[in-house]
N, C-alpha and C. Protein backbone atom coordinates (compact mmCIF):
# COMPACT_ATOMS: atom_id res chain seq x y z
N UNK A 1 3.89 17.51 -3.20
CA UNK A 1 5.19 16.92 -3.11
C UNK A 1 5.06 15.41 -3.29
N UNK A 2 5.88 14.79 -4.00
CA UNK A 2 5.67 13.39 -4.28
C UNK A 2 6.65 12.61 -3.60
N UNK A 3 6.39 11.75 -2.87
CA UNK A 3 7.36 11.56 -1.49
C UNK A 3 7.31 9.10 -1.74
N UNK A 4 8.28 8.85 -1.78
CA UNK A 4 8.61 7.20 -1.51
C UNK A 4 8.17 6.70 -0.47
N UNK A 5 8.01 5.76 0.09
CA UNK A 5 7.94 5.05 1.28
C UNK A 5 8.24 3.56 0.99
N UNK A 6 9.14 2.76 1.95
CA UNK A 6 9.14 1.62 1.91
C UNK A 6 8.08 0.83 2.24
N UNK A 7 7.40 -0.18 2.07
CA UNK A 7 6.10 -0.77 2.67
C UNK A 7 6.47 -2.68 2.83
N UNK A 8 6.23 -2.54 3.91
CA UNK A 8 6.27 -4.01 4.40
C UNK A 8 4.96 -4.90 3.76
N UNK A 9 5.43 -6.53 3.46
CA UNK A 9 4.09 -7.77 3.31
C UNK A 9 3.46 -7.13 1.49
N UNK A 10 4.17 -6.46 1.10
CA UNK A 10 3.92 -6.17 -0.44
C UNK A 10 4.84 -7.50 -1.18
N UNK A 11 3.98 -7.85 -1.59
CA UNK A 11 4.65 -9.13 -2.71
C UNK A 11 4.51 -10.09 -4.26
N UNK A 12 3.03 -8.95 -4.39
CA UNK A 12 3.14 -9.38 -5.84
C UNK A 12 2.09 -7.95 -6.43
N UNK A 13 1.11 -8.28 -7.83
CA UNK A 13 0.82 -7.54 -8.55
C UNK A 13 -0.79 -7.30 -7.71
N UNK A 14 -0.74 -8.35 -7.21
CA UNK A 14 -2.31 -8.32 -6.56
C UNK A 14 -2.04 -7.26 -5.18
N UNK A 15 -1.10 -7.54 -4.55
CA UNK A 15 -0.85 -6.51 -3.13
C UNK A 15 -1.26 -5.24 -4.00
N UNK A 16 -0.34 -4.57 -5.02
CA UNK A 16 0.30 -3.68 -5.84
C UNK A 16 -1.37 -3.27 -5.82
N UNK A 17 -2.57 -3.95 -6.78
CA UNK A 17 -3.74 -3.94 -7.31
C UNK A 17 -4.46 -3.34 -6.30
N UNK A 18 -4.83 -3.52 -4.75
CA UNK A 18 -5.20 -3.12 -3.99
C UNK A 18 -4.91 -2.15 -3.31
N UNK A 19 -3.35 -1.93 -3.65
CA UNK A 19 -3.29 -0.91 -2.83
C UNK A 19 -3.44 0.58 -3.59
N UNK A 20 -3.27 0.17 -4.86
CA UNK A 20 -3.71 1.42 -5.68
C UNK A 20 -5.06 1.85 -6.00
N UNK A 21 -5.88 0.94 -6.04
CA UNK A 21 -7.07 1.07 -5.62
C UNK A 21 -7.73 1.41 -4.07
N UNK A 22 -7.37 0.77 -3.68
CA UNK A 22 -7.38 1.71 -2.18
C UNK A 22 -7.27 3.07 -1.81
N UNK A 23 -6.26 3.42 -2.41
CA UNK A 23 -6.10 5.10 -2.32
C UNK A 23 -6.33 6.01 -3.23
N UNK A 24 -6.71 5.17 -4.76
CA UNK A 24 -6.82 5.98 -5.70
C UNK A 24 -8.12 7.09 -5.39
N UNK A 25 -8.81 6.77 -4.54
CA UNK A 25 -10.46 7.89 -4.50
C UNK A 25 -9.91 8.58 -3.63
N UNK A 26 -8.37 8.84 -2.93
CA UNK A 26 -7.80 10.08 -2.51
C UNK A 26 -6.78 10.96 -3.66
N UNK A 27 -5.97 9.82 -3.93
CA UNK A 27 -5.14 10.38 -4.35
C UNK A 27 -4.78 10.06 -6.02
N UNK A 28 -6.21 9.92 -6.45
CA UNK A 28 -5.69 9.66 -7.80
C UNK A 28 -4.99 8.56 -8.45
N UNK A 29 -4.48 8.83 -9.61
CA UNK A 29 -3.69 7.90 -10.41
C UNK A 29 -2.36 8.55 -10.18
N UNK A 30 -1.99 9.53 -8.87
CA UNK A 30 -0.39 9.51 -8.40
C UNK A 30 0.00 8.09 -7.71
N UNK A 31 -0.93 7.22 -7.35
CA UNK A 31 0.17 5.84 -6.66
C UNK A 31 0.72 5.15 -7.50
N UNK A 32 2.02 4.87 -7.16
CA UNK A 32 2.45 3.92 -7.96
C UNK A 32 3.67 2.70 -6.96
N UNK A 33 3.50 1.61 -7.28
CA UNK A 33 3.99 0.33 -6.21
C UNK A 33 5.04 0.07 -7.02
N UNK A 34 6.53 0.14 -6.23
CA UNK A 34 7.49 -0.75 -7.37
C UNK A 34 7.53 -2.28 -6.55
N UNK A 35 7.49 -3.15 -7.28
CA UNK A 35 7.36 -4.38 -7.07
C UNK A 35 9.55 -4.85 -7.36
N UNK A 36 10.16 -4.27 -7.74
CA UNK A 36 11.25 -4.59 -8.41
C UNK A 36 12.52 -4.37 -7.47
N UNK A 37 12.07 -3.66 -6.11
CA UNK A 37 12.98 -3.99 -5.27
C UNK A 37 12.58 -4.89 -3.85
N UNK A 38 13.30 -4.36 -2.56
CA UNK A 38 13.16 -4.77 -1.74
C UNK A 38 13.68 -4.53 -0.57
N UNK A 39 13.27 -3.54 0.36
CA UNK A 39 11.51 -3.95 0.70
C UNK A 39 10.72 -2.92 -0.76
N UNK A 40 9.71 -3.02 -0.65
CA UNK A 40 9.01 -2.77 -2.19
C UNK A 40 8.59 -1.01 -1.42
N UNK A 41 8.75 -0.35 -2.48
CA UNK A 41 8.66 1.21 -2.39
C UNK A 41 6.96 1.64 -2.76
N UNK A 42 6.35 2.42 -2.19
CA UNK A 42 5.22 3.12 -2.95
C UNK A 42 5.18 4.64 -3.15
N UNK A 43 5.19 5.39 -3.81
CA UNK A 43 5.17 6.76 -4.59
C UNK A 43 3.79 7.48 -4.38
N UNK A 44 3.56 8.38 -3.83
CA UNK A 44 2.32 8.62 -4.09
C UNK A 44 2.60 10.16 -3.85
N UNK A 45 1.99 11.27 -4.34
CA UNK A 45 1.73 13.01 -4.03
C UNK A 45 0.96 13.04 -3.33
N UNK A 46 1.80 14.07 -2.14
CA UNK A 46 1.22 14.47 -1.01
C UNK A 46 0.96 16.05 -1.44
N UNK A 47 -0.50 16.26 -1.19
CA UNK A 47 -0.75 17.19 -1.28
C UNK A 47 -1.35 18.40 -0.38
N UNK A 48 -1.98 17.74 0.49
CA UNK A 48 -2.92 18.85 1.55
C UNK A 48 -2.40 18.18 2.39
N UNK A 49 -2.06 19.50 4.00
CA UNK A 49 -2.07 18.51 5.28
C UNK A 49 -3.05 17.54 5.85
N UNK A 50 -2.25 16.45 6.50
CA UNK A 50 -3.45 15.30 6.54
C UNK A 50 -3.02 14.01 5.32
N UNK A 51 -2.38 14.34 4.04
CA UNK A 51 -2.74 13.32 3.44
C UNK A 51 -1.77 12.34 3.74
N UNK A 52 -0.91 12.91 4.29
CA UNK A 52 0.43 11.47 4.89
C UNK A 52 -0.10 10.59 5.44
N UNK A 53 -0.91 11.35 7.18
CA UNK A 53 -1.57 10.32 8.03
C UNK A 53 -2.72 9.00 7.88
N UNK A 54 -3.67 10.07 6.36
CA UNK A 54 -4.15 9.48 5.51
C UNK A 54 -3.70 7.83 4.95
N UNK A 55 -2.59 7.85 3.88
CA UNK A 55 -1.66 7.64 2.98
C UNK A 55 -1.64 6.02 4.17
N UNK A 56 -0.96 6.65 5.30
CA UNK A 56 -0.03 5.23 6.09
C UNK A 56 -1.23 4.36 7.15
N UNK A 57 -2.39 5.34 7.29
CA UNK A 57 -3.12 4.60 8.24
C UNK A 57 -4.31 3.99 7.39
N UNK A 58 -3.80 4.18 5.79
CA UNK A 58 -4.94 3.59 4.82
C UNK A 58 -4.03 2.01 4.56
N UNK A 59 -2.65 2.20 4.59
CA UNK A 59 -1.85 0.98 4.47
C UNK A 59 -1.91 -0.22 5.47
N UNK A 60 -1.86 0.81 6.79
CA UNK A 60 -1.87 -0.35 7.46
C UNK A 60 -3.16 -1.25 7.93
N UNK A 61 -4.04 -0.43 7.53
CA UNK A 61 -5.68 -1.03 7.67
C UNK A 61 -5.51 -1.91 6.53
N UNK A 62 -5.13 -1.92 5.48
CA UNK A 62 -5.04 -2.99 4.25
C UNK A 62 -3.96 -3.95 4.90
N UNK A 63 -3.07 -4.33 5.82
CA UNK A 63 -1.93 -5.05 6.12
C UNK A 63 -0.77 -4.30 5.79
N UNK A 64 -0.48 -3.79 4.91
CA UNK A 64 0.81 -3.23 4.72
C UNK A 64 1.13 -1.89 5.52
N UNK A 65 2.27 -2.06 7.14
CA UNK A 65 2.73 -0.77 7.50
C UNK A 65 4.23 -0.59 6.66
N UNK A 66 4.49 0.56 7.24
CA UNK A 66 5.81 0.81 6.15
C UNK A 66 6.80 0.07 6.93
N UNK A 67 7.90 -0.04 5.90
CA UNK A 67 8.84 -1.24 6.58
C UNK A 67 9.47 -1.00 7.88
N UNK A 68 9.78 0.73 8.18
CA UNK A 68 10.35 0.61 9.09
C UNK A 68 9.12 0.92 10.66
N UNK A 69 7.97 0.85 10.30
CA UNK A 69 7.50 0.91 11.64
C UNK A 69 7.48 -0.40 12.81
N UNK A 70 7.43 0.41 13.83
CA UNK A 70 7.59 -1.01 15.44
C UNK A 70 6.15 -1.39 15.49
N UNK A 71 6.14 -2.82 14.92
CA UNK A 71 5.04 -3.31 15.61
C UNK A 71 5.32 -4.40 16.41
N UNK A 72 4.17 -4.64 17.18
CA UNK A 72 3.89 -6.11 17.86
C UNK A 72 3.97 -7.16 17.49
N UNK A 73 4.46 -8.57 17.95
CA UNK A 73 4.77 -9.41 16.99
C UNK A 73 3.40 -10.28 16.80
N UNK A 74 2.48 -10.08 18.00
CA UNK A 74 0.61 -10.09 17.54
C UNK A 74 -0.08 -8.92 16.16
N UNK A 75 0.77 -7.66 16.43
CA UNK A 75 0.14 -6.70 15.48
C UNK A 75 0.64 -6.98 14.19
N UNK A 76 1.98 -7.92 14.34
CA UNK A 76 2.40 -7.96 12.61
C UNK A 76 1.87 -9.19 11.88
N UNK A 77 1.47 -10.36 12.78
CA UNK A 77 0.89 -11.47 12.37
C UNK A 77 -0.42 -10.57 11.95
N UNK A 78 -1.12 -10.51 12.85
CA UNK A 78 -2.55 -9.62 12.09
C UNK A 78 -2.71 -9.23 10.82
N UNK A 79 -1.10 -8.09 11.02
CA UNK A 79 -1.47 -7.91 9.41
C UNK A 79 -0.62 -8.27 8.34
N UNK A 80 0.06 -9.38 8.11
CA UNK A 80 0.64 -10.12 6.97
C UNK A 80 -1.08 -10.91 7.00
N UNK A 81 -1.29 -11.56 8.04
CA UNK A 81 -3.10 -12.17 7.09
C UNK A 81 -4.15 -10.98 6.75
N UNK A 82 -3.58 -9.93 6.75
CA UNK A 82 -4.89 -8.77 5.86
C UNK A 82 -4.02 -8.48 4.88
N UNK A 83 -2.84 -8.50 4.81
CA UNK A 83 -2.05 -8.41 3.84
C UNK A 83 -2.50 -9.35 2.66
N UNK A 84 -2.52 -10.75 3.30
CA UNK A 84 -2.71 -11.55 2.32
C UNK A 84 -4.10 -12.14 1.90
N UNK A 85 -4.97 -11.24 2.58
CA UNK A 85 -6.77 -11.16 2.20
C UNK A 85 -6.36 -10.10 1.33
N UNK A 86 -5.88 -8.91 1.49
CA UNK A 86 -5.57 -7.90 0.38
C UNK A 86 -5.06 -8.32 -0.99
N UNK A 87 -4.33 -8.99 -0.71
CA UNK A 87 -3.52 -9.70 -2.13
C UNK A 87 -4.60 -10.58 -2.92
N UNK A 88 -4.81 -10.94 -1.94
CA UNK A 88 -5.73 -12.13 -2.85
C UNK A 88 -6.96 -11.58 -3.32
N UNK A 89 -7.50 -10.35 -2.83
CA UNK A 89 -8.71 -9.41 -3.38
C UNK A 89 -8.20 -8.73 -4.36
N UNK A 90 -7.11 -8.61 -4.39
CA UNK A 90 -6.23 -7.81 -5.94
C UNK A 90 -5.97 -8.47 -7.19
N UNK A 91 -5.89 -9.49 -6.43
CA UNK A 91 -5.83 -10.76 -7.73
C UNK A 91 -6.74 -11.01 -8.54
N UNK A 92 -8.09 -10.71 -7.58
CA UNK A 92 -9.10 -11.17 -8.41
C UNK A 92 -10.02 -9.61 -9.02
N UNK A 93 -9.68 -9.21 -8.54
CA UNK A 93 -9.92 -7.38 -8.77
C UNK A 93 -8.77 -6.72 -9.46
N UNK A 94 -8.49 -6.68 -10.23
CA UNK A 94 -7.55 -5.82 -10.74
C UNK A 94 -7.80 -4.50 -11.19
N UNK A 95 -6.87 -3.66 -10.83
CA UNK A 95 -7.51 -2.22 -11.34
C UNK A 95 -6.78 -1.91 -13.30
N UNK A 96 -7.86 -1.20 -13.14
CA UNK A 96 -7.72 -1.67 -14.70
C UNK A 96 -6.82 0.43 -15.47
N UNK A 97 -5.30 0.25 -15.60
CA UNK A 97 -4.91 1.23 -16.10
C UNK A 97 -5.30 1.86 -16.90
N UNK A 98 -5.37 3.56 -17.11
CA UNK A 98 -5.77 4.18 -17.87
C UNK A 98 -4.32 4.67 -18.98
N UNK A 99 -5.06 4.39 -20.34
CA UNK A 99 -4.32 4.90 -21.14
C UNK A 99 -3.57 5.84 -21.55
């Protein structure tokens, strides 16, 4: 099933870069980041049980939880700066699309 999620501290091509790389050695070349709204959406197929919990606790270890989760206003500082160690490792890492 291929399921949306909103994701918080996503803000450019480099967030986008990491986070598809991040999950791609689960889930393939199903992620995909829209950068074009706001809060910014990610797409990915869920396939076996497990891969949701997977999916959101792989996000928020990178900085990005989904927009609507409660965090701490210590737990959200935390992670807008892994957010933005993430970004900036995407920037310079880019994953490179397949044809």
């Amino acid at each position: 099933m291929v399921k949306t999620y909103e994701v918080a501290n996503i803000r450019c091509e480099g967030c986008a870069n990491t986070i598809k790389k991040e999950l791609s050695e689960h889930f393939g070349n199903s992620v995909e980041v829209d950068l074009t709204v706001v809060p910014r959406k990610v797409t990915v197929e869920i396939k076996e049980d497990g891969d949701e919990e997977l999916f959101i606790s792989t996000l928020r270890k990178l900085g990005y939880p989904l927009y609507d989760d409660e965090v701490s206003s210590i737990e959200g500082v935390v992670m807008k700066g892994k957010s933005f160690v993430s970004c900036a490792v995407g920037k310079f890492n880019p994953t490179k699309e397949k044809q």
